[in-house]
Protein backbone atom coordinates (compact mmCIF):
# COMPACT_ATOMS: atom_id res chain seq x y z
CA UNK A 1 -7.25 -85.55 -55.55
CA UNK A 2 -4.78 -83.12 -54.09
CA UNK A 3 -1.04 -83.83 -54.01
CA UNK A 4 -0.90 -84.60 -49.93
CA UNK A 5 -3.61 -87.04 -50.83
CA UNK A 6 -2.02 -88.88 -53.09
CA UNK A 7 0.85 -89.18 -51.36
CA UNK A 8 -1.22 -90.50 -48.40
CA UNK A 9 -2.54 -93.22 -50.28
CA UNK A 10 -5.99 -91.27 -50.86
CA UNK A 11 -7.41 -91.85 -47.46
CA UNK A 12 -9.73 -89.34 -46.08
CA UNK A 13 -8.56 -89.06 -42.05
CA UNK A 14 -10.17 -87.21 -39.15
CA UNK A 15 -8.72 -83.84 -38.63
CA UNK A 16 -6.94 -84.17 -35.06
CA UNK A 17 -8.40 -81.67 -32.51
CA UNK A 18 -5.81 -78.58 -32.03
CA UNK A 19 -4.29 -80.11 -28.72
CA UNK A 20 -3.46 -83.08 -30.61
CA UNK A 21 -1.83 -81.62 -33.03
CA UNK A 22 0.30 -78.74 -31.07
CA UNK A 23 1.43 -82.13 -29.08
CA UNK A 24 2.46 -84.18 -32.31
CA UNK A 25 4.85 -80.75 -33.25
CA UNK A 26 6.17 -80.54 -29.83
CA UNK A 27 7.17 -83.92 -29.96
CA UNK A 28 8.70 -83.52 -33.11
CA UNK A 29 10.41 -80.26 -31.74
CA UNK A 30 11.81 -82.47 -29.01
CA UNK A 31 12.61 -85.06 -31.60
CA UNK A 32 14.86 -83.02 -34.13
CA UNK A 33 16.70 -80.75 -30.79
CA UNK A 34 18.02 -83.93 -29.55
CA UNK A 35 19.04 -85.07 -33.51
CA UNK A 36 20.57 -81.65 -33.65
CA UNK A 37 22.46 -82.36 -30.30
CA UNK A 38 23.62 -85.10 -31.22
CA UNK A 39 24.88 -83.83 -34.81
CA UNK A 40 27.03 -80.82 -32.96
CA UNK A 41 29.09 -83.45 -31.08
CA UNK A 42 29.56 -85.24 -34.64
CA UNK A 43 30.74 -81.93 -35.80
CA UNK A 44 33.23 -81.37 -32.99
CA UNK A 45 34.47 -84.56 -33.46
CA UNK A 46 35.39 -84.45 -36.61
CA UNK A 47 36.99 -81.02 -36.42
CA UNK A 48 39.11 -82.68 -33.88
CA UNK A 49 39.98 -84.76 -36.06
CA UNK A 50 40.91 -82.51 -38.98
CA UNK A 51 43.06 -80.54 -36.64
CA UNK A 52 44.50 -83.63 -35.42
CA UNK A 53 45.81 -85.00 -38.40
CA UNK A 54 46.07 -81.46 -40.68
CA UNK A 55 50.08 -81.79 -40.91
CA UNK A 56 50.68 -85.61 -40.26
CA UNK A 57 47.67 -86.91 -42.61
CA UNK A 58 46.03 -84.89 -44.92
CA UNK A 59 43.84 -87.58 -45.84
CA UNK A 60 42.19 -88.34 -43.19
CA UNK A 61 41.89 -84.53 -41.98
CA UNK A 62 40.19 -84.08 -45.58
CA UNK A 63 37.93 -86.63 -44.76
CA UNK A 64 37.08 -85.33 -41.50
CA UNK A 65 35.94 -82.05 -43.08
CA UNK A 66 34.18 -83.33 -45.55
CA UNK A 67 32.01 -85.21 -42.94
CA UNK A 68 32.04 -82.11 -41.09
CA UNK A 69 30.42 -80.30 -43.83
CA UNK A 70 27.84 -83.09 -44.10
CA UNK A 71 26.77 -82.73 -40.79
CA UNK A 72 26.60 -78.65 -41.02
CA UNK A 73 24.07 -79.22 -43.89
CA UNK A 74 22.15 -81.23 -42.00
CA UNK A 75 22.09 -78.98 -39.07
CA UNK A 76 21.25 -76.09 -40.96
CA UNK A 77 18.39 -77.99 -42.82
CA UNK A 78 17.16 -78.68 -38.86
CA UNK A 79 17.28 -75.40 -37.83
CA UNK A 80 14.35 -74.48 -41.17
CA UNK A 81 12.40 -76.94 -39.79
CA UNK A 82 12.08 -76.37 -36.19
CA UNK A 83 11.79 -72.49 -37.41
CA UNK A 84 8.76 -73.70 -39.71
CA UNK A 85 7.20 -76.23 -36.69
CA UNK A 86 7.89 -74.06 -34.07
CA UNK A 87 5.73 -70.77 -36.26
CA UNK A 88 3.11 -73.35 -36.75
CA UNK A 89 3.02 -74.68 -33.17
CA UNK A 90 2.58 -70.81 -31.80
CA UNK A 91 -0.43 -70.25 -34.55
CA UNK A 92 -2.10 -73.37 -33.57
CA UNK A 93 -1.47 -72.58 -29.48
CA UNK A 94 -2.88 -69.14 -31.01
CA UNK A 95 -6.35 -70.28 -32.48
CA UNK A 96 -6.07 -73.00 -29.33
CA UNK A 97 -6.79 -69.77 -27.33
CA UNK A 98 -8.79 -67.85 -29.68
CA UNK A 99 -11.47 -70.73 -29.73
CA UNK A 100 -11.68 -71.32 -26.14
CA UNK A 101 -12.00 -67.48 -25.41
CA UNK A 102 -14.96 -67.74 -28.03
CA UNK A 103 -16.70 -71.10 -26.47
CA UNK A 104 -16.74 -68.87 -23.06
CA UNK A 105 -18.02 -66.06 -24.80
CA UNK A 106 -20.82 -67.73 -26.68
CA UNK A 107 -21.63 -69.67 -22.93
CA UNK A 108 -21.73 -65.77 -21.25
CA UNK A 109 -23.64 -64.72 -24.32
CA UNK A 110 -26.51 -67.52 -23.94
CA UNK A 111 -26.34 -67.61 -20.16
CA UNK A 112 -27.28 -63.67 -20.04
CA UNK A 113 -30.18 -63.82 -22.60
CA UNK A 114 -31.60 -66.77 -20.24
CA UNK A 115 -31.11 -64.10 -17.54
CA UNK A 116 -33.08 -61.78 -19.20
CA UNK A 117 -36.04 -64.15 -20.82
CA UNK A 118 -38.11 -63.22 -17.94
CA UNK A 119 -37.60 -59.35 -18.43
CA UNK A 120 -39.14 -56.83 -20.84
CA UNK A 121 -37.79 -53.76 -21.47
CA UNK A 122 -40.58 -51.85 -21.60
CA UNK A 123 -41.83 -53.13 -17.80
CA UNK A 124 -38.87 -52.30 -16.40
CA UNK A 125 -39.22 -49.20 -17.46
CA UNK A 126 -42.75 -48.97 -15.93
CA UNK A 127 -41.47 -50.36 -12.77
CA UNK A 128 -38.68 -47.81 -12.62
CA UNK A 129 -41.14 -45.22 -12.44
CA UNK A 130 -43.61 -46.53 -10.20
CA UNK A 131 -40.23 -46.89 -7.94
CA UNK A 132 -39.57 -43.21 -8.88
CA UNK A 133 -43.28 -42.31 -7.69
CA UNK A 134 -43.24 -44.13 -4.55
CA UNK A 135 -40.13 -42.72 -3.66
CA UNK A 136 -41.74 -39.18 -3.75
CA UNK A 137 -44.97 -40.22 -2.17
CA UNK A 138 -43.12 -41.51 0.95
CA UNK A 139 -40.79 -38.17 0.64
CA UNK A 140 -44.01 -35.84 0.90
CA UNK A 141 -45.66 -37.92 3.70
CA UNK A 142 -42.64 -37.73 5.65
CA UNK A 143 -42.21 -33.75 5.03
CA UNK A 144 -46.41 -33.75 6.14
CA UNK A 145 -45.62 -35.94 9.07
CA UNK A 146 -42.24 -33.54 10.62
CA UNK A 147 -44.36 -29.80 9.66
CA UNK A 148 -45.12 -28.08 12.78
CA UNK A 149 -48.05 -26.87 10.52
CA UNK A 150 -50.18 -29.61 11.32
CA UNK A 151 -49.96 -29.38 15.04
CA UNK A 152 -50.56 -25.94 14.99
CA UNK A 153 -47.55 -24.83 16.08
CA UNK A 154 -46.97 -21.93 13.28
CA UNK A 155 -45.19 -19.28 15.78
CA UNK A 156 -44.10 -15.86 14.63
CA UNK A 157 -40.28 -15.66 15.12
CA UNK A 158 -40.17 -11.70 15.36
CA UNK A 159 -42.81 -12.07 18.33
CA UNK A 160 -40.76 -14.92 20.27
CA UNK A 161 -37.24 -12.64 19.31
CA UNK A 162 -39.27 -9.63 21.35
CA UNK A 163 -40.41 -11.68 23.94
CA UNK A 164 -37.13 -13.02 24.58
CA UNK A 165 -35.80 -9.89 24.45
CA UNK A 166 -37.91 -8.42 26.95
CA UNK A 167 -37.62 -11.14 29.50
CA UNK A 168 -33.67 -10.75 29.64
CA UNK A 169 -34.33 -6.53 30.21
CA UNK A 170 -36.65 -7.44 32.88
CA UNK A 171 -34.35 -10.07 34.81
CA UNK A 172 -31.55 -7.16 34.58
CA UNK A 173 -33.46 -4.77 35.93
CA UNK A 174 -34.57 -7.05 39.22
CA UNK A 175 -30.72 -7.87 39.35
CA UNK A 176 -29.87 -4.33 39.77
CA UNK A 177 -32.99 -3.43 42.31
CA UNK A 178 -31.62 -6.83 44.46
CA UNK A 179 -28.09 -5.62 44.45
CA UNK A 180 -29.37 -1.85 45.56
CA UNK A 181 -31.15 -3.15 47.96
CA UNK A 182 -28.38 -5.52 49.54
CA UNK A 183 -26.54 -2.31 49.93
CA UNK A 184 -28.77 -0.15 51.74
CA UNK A 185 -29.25 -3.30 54.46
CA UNK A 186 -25.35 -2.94 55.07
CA UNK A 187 -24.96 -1.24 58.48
CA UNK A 188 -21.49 1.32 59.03
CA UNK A 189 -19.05 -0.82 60.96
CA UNK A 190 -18.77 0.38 64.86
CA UNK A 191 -14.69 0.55 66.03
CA UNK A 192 -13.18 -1.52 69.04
CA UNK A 193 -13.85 0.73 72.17
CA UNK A 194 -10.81 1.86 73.73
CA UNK A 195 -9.47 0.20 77.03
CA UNK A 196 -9.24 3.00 80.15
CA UNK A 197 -6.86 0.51 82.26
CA UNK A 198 -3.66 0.77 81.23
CA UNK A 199 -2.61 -2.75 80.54
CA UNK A 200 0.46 -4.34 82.76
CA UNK A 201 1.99 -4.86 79.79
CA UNK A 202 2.27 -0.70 79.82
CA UNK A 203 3.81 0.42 82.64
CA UNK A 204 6.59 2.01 82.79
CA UNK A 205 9.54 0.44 83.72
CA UNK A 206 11.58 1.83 86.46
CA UNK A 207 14.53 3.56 86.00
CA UNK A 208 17.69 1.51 87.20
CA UNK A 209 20.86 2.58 89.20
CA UNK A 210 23.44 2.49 87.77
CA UNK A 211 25.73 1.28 90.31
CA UNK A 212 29.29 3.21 89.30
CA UNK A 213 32.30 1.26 90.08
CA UNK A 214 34.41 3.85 92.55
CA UNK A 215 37.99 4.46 91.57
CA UNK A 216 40.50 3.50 95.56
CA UNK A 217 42.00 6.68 94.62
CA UNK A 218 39.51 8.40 94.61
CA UNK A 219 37.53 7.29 97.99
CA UNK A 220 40.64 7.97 99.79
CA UNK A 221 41.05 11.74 98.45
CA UNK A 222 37.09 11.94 99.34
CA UNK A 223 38.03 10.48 103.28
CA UNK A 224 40.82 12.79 103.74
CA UNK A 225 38.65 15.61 102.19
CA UNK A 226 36.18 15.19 104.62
């Protein structure tokens, strides 16, 4: 019997399941953090108290260290512990998450070769190809189906190219013959005869007097002249 059993009394126990146990360590981590709080506040206190009393009581300050000192061993043998529990904690979180990833694994596993019962390798294969073979069946009756061939409608391009060709030289040339023609029809333009009336608008004005205004002096020298 191993040493842990001994010390157990020798009973055989059920293994708790991982969540149980990375529970029972975090409550223990809670358990020794608030221990540990509650230690620091011993430790201040009693510092205060060595300081208090360091020059009035050296006694009592040399008590207060000495307590102080207690406490510091205790917190240091806390600190191991929740080092060691917390390690232990993260391994069993670790193989926590290691064994469901494998239970979903194993389900995928088992789920695809259901999938697949039904399927043989080898006939999917053969259906693959017969896909393959339709495929190119329906790609040759659809090349049959759009070939001029069959309707015989197998024209020479060179011929149709002349023909064409022809058929533009021959609308040209009635173009040209039309226009010719349209300009032989056009008669010379005849001029406006001229008027032999002269218009009233053209005669010629009449010259007018020019009544002079006669100088007195004048009259009277032509009177006396006369």
């Amino acid at each position: 019997m191993s040493f842990i059993g001994k010390l157990f009394g020798g009973k055989k126990e059920t293994a708790p399941t991982t969540g149980e146990a990375i529970q029972k360590l975090r409550d223990t981590e809670e358990m020794l953090n608030k221990k540990q709080e509650f230690l620091e506040k011993k430790v201040d206190a009693e510092m205060a108290i060595a300081k208090k009393n360091a020059k009035t009581n050296k006694r009592i300050a040399l008590a207060a260290l000495k307590r102080k000192k207690r406490y510091d061993a205790q917190l240091r043998q806390i600190d191991g512990t929740l080092t060691t529990i917390e390690s232990q904690r993260e391994a069993l979180e670790g193989a926590n998450t290691n064994t469901a990833v494998l239970q979903t694994m194993n389900e995928a596993a088992k789920a695809m070769k259901k999938a697949h019962s039904d399927m043989n390798v080898d006939e999917v294969h053969d259906m693959m190809d017969d896909i393959a073979e339709q495929q190119d069946v329906a790609k040759e009756i659809s090349e049959a189906i759009s070939n001029p061939v069959a309707f015989g409608q197998d024209f020479d391009e060179d011929e149709l190219e002349a023909e064409l060709n022809d058929l533009e030289e021959e609308g040209e040339l009635e173009e040209q013959q039309e226009l010719e023609k349209q300009l032989l029809d056009i008669e010379p333009a005849k001029l406006p005869e001229v008027p032999s009336a002269e218009p009233p608008a053209a005669a010629k004005a009449k010259p007018q007097k020019v009544v002079e205004e006669e100088d007195p002096d004048m009259a009277e020298l032509a009177a006396w002249a006369s």
